[in-house]
Protein backbone atom coordinates (compact mmCIF):
# COMPACT_ATOMS: atom_id res chain seq x y z
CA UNK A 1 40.14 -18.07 150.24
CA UNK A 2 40.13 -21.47 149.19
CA UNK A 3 37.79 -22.53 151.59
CA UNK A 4 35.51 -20.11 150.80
CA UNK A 5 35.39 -21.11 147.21
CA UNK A 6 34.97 -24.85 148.28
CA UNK A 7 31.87 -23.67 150.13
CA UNK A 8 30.18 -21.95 147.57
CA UNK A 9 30.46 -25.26 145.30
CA UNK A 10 28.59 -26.95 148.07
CA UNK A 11 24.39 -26.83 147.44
CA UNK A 12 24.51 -28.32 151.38
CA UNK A 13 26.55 -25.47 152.76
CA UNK A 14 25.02 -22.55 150.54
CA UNK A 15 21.49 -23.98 151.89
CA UNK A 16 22.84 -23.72 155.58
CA UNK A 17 24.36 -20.32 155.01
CA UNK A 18 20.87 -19.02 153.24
CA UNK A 19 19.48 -20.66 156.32
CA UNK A 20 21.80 -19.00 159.10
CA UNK A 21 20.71 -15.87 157.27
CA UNK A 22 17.27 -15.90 156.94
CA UNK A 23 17.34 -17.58 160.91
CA UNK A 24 19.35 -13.80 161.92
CA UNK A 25 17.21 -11.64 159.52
CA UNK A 26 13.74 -13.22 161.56
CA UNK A 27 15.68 -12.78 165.22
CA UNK A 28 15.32 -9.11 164.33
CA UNK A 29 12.96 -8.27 162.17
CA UNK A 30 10.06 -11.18 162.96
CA UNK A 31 9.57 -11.30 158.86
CA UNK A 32 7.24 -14.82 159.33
CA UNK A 33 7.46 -15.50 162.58
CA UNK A 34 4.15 -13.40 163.19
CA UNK A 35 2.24 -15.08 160.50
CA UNK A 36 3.08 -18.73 161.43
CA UNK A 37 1.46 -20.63 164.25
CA UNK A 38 3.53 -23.46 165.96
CA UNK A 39 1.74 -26.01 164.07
CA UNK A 40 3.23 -23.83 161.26
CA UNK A 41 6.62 -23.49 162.16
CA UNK A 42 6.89 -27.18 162.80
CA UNK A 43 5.79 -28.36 159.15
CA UNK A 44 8.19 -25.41 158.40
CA UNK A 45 11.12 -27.40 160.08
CA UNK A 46 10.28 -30.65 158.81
CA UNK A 47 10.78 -29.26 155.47
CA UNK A 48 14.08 -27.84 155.87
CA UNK A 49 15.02 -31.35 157.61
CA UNK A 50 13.44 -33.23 154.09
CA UNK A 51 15.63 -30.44 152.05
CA UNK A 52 19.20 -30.86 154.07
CA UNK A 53 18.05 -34.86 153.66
CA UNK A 54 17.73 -34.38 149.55
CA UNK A 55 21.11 -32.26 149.05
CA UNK A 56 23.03 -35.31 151.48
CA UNK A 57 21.22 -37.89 149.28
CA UNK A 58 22.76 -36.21 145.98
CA UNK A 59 25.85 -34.85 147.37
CA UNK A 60 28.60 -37.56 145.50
CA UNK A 61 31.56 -36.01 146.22
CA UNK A 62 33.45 -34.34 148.80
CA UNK A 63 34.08 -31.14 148.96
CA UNK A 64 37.95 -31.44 147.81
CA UNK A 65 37.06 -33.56 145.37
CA UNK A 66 34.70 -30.72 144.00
């Protein structure tokens, strides 16, 4: 239960878990994937790379320390 607790303090993880989510939700559904050419998806995954970049540049402490 800790751990779980731990995660949710964590902007990195909760963007990776909103991530995983969304990434299972499109598997199924196709939500975007039918609107976005490959061009598309690409700048799509260069800006989820730029955000995971961000929230490691401002992330100061670990998560115990948290």
């Amino acid at each position: 239960m800790e751990m779980i607790k731990t995660i949710f303090k964590s902007k990195t993880l909760m963007f990776a878990l909103i991530l995983a989510i969304f990434g299972v939700v499109e598997m199924n559904v196709k939500v975007f994937s039918v609107y976005m050419t490959p061009q598309m998806f690409g700048f799509f995954s260069i800006g989820i790379s730029i955000i995971v970049a961000v929230l490691r540049i401002v992330t100061t402490l670990p998560l115990d320390k948290k």
